[in-house]
PDB file of N, CA and C in Angstrom:
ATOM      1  N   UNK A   1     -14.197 -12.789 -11.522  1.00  0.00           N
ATOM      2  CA  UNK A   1     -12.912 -13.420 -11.671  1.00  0.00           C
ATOM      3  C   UNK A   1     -11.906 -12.706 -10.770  1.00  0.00           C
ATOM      4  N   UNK A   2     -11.794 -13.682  -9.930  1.00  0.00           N
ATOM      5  CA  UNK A   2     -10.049 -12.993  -9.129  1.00  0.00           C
ATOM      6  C   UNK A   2      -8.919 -13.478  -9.776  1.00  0.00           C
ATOM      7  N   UNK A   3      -8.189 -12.271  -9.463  1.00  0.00           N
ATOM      8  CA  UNK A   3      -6.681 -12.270  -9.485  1.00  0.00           C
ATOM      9  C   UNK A   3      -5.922 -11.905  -8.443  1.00  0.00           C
ATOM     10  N   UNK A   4      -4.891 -12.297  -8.590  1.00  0.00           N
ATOM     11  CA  UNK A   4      -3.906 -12.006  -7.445  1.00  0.00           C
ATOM     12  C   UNK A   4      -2.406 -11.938  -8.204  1.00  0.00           C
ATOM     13  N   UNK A   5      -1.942 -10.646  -7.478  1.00  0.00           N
ATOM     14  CA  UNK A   5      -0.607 -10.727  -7.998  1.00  0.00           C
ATOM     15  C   UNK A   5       0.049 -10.539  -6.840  1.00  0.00           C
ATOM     16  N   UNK A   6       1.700 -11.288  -6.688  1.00  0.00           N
ATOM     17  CA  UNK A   6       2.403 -11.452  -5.737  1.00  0.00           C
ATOM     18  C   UNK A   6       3.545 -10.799  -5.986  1.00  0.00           C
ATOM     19  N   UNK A   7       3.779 -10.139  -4.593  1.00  0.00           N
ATOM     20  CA  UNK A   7       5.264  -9.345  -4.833  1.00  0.00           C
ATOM     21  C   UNK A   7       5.673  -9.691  -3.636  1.00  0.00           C
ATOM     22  N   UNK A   8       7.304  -9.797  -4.010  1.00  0.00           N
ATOM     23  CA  UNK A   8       8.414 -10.119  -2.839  1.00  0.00           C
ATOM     24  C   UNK A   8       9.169  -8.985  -2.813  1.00  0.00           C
ATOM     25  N   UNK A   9       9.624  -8.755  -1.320  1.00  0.00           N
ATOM     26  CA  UNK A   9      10.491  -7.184  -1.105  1.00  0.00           C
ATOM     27  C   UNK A   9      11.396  -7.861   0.128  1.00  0.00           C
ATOM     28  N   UNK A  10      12.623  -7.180   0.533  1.00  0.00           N
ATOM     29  CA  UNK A  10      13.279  -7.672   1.342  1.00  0.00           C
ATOM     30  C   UNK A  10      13.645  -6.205   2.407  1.00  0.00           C
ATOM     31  N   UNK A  11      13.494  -6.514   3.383  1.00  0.00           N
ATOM     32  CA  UNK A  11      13.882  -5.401   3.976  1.00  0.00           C
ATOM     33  C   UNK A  11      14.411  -5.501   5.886  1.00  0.00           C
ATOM     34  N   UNK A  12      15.151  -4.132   6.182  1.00  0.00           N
ATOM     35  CA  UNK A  12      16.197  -4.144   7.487  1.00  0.00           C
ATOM     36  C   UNK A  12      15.583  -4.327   8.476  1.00  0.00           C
ATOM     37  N   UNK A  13      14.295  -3.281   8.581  1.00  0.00           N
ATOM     38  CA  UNK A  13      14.055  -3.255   9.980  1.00  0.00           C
ATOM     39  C   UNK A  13      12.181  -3.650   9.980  1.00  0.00           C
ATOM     40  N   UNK A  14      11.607  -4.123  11.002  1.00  0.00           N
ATOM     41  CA  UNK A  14      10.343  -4.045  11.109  1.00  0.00           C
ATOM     42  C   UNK A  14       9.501  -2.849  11.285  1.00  0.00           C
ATOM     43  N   UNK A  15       8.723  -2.467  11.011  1.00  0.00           N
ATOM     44  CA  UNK A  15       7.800  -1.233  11.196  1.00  0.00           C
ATOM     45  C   UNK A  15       6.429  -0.781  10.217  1.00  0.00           C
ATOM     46  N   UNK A  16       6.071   0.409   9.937  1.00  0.00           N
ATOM     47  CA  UNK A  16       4.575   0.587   9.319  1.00  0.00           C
ATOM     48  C   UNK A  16       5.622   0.934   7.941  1.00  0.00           C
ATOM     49  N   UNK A  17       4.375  -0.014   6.689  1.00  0.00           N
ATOM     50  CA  UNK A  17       4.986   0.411   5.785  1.00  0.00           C
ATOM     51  C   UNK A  17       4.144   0.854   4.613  1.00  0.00           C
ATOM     52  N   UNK A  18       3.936   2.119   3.365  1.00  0.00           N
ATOM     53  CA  UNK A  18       3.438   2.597   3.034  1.00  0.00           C
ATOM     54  C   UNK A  18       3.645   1.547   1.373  1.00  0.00           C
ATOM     55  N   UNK A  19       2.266   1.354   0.863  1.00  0.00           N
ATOM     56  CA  UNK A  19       2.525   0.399   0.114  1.00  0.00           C
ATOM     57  C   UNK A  19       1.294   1.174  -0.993  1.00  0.00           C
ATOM     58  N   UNK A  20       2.068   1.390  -2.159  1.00  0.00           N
ATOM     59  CA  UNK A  20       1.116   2.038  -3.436  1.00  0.00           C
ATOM     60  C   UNK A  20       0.825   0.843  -4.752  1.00  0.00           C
ATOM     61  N   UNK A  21      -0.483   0.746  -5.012  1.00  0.00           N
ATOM     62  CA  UNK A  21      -0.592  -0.302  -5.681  1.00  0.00           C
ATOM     63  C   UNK A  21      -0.833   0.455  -7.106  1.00  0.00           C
ATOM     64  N   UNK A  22      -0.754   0.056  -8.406  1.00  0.00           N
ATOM     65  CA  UNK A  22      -0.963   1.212  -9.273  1.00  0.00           C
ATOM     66  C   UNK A  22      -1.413   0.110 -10.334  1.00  0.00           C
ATOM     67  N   UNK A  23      -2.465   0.283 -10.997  1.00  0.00           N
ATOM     68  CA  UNK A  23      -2.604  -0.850 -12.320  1.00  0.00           C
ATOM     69  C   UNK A  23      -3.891  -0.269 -12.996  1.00  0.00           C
ATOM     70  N   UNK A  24      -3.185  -0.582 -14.611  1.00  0.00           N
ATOM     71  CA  UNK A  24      -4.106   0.384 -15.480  1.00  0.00           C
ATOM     72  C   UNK A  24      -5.468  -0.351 -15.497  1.00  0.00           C
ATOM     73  N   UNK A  25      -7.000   0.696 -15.288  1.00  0.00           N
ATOM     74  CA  UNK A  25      -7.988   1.122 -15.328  1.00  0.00           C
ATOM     75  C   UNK A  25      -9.072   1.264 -14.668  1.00  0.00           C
ATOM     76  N   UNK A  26      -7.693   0.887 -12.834  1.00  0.00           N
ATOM     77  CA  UNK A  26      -8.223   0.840 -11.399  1.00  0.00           C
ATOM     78  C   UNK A  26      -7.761   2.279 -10.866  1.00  0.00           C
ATOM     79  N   UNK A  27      -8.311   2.729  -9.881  1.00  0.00           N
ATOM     80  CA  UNK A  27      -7.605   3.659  -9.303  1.00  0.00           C
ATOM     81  C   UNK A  27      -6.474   2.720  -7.978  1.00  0.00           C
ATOM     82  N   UNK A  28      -5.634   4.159  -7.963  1.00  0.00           N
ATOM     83  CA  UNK A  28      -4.181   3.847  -7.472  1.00  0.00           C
ATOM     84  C   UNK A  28      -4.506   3.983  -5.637  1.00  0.00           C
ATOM     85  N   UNK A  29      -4.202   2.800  -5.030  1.00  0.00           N
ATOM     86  CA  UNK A  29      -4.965   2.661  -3.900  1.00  0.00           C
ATOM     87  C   UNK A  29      -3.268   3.015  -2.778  1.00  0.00           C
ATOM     88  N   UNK A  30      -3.148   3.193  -2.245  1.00  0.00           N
ATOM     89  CA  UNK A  30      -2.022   3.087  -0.659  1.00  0.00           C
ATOM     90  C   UNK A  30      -2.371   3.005   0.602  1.00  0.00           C
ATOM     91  N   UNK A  31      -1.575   1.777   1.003  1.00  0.00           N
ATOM     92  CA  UNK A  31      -2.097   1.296   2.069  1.00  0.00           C
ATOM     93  C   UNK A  31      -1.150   1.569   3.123  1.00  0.00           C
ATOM     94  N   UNK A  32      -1.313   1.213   4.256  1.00  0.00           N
ATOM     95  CA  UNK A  32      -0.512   1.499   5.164  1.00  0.00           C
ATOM     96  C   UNK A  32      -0.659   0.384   5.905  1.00  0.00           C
ATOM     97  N   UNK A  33       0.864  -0.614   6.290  1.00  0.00           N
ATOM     98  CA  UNK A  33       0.492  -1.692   6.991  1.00  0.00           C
ATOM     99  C   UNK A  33       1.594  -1.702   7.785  1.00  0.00           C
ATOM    100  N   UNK A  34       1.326  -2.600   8.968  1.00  0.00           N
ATOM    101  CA  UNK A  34       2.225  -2.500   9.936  1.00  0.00           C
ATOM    102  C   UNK A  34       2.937  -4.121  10.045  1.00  0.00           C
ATOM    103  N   UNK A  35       4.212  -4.248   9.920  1.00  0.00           N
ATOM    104  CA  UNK A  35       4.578  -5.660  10.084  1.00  0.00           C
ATOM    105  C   UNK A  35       5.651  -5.909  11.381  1.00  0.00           C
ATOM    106  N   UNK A  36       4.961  -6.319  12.417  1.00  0.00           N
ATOM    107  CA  UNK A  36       5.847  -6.523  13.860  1.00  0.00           C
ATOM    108  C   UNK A  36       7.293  -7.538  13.199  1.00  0.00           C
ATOM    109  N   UNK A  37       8.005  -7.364  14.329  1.00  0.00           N
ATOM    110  CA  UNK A  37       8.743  -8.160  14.323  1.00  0.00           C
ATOM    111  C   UNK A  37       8.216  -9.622  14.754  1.00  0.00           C
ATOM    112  N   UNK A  38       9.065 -10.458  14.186  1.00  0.00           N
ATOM    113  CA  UNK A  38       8.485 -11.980  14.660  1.00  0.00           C
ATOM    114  C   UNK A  38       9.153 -12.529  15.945  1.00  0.00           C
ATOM    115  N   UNK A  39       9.021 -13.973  16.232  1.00  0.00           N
ATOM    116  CA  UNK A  39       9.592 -13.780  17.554  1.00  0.00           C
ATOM    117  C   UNK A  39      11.066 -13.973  17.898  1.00  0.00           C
ATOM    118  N   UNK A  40      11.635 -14.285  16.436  1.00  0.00           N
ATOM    119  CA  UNK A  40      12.828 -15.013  16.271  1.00  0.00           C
ATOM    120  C   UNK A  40      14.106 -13.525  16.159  1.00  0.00           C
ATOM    121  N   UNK A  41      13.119 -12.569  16.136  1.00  0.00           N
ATOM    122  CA  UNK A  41      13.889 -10.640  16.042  1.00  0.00           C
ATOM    123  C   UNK A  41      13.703 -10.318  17.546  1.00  0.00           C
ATOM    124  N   UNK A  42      13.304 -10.688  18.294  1.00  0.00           N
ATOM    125  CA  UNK A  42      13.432 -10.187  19.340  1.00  0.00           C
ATOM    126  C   UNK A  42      14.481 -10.449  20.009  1.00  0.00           C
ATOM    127  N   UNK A  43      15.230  -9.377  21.136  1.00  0.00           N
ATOM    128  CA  UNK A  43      16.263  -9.588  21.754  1.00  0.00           C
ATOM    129  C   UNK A  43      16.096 -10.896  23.016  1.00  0.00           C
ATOM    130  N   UNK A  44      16.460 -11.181  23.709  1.00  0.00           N
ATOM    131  CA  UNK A  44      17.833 -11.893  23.283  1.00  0.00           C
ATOM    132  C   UNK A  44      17.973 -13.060  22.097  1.00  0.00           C
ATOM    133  N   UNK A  45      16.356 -13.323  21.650  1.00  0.00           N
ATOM    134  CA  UNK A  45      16.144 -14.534  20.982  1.00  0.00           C
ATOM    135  C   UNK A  45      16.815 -14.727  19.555  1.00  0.00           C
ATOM    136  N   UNK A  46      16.866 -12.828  19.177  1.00  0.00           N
ATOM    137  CA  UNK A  46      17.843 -12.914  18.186  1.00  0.00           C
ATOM    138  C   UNK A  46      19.360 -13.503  17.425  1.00  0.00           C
ATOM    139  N   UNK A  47      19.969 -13.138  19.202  1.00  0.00           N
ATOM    140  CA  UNK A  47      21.142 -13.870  18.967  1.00  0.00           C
ATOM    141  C   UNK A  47      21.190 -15.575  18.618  1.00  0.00           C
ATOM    142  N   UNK A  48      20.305 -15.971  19.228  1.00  0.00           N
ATOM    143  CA  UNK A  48      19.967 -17.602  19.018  1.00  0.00           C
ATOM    144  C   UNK A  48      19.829 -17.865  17.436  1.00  0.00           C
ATOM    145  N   UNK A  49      18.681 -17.339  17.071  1.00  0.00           N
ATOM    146  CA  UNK A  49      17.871 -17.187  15.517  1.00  0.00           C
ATOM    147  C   UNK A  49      19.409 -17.080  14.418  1.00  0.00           C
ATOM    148  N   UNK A  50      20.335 -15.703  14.990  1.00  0.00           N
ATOM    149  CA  UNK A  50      21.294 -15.574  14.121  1.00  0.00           C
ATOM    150  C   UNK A  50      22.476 -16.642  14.102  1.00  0.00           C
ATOM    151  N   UNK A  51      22.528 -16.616  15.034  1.00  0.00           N
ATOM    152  CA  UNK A  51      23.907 -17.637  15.357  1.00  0.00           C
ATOM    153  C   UNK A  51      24.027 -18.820  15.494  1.00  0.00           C
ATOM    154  N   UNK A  52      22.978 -19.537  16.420  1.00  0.00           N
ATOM    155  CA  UNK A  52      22.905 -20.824  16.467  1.00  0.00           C
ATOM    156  C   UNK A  52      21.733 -21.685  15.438  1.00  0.00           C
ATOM    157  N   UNK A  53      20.886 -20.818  15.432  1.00  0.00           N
ATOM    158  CA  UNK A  53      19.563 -21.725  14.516  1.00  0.00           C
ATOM    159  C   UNK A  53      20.651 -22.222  13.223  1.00  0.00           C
ATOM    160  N   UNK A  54      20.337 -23.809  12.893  1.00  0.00           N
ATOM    161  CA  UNK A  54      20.854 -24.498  11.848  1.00  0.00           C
ATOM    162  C   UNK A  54      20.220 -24.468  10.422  1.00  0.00           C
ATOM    163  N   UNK A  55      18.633 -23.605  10.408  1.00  0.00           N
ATOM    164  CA  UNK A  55      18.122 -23.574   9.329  1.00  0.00           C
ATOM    165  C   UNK A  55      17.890 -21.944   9.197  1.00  0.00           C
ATOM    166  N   UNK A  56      17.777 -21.394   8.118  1.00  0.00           N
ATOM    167  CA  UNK A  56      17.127 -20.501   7.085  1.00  0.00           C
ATOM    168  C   UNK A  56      15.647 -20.455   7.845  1.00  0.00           C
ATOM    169  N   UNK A  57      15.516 -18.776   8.354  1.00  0.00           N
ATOM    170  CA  UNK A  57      14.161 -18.101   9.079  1.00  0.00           C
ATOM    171  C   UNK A  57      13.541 -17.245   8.101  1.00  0.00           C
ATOM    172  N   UNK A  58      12.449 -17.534   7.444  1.00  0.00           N
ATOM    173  CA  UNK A  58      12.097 -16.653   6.393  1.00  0.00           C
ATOM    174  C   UNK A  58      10.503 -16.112   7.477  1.00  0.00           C
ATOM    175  N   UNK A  59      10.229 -14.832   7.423  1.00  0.00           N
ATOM    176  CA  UNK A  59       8.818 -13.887   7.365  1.00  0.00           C
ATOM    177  C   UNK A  59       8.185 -13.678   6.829  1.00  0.00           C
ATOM    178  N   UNK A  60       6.990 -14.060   6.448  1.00  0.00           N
ATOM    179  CA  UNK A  60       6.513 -14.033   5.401  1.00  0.00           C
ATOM    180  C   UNK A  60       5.325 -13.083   5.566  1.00  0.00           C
ATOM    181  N   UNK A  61       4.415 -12.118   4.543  1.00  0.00           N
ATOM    182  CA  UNK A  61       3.395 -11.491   5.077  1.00  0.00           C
ATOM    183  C   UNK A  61       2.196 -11.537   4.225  1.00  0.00           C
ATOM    184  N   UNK A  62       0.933 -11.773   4.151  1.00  0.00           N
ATOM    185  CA  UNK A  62       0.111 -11.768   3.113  1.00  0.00           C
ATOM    186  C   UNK A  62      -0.841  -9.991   3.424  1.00  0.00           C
ATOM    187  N   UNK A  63      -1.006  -9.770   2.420  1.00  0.00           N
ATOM    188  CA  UNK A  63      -1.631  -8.289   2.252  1.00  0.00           C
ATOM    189  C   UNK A  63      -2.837  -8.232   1.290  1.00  0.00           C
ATOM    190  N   UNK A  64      -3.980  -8.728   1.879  1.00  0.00           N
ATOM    191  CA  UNK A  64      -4.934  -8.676   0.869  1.00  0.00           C
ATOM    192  C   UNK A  64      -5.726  -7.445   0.423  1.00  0.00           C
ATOM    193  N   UNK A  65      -5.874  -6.504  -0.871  1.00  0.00           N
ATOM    194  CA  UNK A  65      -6.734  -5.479  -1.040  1.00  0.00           C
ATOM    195  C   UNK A  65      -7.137  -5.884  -2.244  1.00  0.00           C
ATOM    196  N   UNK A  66      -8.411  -5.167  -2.657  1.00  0.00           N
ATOM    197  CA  UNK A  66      -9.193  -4.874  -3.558  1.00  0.00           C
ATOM    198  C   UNK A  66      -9.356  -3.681  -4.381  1.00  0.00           C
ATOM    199  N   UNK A  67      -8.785  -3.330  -5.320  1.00  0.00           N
ATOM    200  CA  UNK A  67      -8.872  -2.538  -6.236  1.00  0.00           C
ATOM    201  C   UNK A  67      -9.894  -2.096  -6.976  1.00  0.00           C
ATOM    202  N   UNK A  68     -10.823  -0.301  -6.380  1.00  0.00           N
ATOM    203  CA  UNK A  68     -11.590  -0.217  -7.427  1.00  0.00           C
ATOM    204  C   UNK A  68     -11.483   0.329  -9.207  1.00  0.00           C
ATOM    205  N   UNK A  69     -12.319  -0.175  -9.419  1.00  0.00           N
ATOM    206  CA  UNK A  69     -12.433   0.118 -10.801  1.00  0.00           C
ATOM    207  C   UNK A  69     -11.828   1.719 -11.085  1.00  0.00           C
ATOM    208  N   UNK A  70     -11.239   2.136 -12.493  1.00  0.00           N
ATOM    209  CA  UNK A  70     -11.403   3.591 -12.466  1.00  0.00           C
ATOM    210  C   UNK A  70     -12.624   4.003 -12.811  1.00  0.00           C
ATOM    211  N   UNK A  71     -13.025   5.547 -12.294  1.00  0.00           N
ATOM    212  CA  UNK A  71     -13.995   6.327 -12.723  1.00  0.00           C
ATOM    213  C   UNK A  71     -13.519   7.440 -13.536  1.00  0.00           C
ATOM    214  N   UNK A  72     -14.193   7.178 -15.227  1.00  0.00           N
ATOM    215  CA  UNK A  72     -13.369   7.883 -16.328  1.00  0.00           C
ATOM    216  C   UNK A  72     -14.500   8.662 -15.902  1.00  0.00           C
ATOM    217  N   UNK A  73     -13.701  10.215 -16.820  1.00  0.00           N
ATOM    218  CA  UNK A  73     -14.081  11.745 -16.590  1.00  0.00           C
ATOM    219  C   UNK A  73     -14.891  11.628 -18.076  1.00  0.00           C
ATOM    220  N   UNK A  74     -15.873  12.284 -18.492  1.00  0.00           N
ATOM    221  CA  UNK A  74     -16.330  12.577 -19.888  1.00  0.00           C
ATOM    222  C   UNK A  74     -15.483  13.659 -20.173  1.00  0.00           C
ATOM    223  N   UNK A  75     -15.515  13.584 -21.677  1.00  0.00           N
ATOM    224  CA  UNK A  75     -14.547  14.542 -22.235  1.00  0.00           C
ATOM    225  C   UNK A  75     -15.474  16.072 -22.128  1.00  0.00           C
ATOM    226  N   UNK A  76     -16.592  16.073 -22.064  1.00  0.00           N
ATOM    227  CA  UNK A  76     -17.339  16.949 -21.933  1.00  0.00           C
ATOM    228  C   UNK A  76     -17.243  18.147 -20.334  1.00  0.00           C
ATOM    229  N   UNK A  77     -17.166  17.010 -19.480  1.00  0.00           N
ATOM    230  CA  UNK A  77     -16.717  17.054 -18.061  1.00  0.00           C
ATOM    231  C   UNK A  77     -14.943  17.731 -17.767  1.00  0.00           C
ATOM    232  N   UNK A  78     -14.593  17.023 -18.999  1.00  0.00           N
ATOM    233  CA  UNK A  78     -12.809  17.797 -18.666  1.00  0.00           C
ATOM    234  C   UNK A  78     -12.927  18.681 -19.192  1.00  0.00           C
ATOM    235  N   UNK A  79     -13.448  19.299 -20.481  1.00  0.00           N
ATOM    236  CA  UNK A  79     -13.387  20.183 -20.860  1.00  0.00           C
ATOM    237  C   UNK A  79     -14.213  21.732 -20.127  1.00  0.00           C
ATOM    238  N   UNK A  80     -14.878  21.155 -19.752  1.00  0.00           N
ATOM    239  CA  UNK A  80     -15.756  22.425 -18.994  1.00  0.00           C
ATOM    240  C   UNK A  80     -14.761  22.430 -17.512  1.00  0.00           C
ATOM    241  N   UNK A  81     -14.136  21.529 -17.129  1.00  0.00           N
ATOM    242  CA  UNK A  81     -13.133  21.826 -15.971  1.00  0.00           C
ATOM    243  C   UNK A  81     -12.293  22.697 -16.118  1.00  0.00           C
ATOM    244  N   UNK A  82     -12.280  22.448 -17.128  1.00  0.00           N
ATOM    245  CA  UNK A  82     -10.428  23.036 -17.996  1.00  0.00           C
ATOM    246  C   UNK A  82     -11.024  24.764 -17.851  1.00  0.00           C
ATOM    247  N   UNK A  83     -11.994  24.601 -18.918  1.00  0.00           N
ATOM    248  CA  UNK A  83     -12.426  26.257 -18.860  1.00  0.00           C
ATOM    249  C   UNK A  83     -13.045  26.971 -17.433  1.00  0.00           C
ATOM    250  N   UNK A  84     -13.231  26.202 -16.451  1.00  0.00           N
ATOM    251  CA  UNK A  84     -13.565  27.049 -15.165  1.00  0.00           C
ATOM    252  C   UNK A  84     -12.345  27.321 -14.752  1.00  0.00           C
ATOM    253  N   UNK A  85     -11.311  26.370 -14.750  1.00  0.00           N
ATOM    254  CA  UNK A  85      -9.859  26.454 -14.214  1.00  0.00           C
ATOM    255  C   UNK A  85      -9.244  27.697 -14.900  1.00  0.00           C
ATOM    256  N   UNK A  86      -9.109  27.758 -16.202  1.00  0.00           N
ATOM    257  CA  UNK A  86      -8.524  29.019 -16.660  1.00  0.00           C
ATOM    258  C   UNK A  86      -9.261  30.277 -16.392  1.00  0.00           C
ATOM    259  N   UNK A  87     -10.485  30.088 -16.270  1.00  0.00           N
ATOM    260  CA  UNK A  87     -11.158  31.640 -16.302  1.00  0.00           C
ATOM    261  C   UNK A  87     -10.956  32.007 -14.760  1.00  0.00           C
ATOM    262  N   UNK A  88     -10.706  30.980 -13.374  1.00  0.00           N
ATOM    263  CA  UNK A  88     -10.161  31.396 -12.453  1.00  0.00           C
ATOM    264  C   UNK A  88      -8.667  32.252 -12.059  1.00  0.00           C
ATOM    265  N   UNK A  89      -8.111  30.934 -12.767  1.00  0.00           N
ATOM    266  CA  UNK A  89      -6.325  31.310 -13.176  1.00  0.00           C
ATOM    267  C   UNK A  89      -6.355  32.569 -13.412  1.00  0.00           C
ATOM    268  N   UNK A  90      -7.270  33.438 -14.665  1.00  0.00           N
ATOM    269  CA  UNK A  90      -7.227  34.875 -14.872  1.00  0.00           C
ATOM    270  C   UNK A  90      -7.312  35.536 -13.963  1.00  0.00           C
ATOM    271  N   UNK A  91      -8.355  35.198 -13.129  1.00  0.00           N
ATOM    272  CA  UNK A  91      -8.586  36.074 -12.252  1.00  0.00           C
ATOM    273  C   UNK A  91      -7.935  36.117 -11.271  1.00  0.00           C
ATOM    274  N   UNK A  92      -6.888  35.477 -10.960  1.00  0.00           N
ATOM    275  CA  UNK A  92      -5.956  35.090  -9.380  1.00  0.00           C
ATOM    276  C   UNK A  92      -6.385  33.589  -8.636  1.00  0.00           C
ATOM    277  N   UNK A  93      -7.376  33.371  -8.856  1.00  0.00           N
ATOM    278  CA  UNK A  93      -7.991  32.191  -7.881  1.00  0.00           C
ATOM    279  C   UNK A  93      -7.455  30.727  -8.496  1.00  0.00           C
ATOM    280  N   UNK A  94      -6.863  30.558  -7.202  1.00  0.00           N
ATOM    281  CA  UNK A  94      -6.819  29.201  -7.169  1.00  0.00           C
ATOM    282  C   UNK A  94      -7.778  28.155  -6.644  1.00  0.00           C
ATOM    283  N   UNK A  95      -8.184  26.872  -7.609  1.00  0.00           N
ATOM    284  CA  UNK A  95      -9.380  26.299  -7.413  1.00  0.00           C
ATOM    285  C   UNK A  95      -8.930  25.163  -7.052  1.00  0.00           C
ATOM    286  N   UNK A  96      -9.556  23.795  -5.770  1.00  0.00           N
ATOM    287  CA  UNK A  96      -9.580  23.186  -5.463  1.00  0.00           C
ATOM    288  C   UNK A  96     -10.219  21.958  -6.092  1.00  0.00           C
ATOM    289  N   UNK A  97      -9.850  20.447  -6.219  1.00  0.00           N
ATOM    290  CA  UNK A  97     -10.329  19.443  -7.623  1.00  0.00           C
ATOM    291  C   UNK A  97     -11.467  19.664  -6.946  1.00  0.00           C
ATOM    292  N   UNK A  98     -12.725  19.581  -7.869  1.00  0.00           N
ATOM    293  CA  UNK A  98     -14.318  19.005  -7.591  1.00  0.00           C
ATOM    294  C   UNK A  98     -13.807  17.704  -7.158  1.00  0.00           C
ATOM    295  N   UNK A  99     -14.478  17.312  -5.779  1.00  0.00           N
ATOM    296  CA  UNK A  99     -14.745  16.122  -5.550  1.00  0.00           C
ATOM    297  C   UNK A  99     -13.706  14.840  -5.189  1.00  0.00           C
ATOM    298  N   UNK A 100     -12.531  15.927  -4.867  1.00  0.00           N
ATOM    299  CA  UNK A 100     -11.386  15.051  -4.865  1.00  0.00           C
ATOM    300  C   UNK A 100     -10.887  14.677  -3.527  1.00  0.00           C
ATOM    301  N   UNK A 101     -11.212  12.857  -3.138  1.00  0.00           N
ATOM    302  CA  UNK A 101     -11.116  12.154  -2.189  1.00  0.00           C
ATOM    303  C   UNK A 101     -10.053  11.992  -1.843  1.00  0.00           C
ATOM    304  N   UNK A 102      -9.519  12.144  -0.743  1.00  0.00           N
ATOM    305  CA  UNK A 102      -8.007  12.165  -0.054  1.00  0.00           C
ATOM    306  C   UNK A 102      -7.986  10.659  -0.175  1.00  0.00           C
ATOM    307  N   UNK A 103      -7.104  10.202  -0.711  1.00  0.00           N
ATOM    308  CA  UNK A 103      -6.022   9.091  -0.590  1.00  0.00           C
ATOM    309  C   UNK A 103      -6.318   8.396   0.303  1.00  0.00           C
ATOM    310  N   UNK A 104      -7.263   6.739   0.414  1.00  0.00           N
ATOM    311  CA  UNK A 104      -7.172   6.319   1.388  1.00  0.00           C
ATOM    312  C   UNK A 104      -6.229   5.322   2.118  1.00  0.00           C
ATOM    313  N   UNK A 105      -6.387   5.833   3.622  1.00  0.00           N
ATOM    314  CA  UNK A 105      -5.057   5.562   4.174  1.00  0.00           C
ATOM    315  C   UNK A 105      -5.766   3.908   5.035  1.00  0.00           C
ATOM    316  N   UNK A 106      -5.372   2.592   4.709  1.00  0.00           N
ATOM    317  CA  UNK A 106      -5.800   1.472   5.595  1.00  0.00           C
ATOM    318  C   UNK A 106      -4.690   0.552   6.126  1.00  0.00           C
ATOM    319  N   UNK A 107      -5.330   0.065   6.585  1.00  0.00           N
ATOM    320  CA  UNK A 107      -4.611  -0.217   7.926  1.00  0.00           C
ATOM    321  C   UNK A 107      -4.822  -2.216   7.932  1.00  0.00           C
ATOM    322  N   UNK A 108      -4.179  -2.722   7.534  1.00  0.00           N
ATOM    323  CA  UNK A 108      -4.896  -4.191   7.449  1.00  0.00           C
ATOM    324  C   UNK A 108      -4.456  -5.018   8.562  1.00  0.00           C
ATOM    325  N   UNK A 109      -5.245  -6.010   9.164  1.00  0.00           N
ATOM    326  CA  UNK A 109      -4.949  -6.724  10.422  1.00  0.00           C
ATOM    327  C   UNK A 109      -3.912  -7.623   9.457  1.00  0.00           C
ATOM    328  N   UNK A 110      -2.738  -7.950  10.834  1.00  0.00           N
ATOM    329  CA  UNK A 110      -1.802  -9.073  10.126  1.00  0.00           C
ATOM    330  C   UNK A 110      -2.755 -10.564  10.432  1.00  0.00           C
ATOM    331  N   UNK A 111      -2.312 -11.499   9.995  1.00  0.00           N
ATOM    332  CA  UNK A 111      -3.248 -13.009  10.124  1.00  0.00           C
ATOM    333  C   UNK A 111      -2.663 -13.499  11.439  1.00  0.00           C
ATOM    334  N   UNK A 112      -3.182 -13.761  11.859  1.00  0.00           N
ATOM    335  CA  UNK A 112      -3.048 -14.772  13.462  1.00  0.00           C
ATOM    336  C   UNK A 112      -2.137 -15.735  12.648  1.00  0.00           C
ATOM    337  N   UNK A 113      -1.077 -16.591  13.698  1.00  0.00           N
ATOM    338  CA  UNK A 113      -0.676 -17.966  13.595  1.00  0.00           C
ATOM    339  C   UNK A 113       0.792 -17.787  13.413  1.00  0.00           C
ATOM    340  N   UNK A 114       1.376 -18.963  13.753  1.00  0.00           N
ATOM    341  CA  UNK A 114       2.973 -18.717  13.573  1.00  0.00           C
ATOM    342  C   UNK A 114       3.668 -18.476  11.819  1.00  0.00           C
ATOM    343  N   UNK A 115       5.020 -17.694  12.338  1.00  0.00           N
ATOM    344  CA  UNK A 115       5.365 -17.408  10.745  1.00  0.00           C
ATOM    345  C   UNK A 115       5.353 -18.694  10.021  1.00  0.00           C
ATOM    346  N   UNK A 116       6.162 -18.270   8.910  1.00  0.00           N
ATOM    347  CA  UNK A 116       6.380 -19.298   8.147  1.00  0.00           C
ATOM    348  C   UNK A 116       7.879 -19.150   7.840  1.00  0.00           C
ATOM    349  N   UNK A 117       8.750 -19.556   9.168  1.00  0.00           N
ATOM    350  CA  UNK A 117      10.067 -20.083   9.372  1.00  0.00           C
ATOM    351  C   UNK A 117      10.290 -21.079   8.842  1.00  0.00           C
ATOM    352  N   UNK A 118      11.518 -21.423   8.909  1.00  0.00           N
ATOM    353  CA  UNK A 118      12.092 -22.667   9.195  1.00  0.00           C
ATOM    354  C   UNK A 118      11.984 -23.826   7.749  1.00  0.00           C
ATOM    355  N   UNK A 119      11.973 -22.660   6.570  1.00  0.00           N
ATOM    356  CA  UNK A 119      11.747 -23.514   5.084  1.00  0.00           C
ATOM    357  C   UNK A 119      13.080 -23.047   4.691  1.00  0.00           C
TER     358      UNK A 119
END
């Protein structure tokens, strides 16, 4: 079963933008996407777009990801973490997570084809 949830954001300038998705009993994914300007932001075409165009220029962007599942810890598993962590702590050492995957960073192609102006 898919789902899809839609979010609208409004914003100044075009550029790469860092996007954190967070929903309970997936892990928390961030993406990194890049949204050009369209052609109606470009100079000189801008001034046209702002001033003379008679209709409303909307940009629109679709961002498709997939969310994995979470991977729960056994309580058995936290607890024996817990106690390696403190018996380090005693000793001075600081310990690094078991197994802990840096944050992945993606990059999604925008879709070919003209915006979706002029609504």
């Amino acid at each position: 079963m898919r789902r899809e949830t839609c979010v609208s954001t409004s914003f100044t300038y075009f550029a790469a933008r860092k996007i954190q998705l967070v929903k309970d009993g997936y892990e928390t994914l961030t993406v990194k996407q890049r949204f050009p300007p369209p052609w109606y932001e470009i100079p000189p075409l801008d001034f046209v777009s702002e001033n003379l165009w008679p209709h409303d220029l909307r940009n629109e962007h679709l961002v498709n990801v997939q969310l994995q599942p979470q991977q729960l810890t056994t309580s058995d598993k936290l607890l024996e973490r817990a106690e390696t962590l403190r018996g380090e702590a005693f000793h001075g050492h600081a310990a690094a997570l078991p197994n802990a995957a840096p944050v992945p960073q993606v990059v999604l192609p925008l879709p070919t084809g003209a915006p979706a102006g002029n609504r």
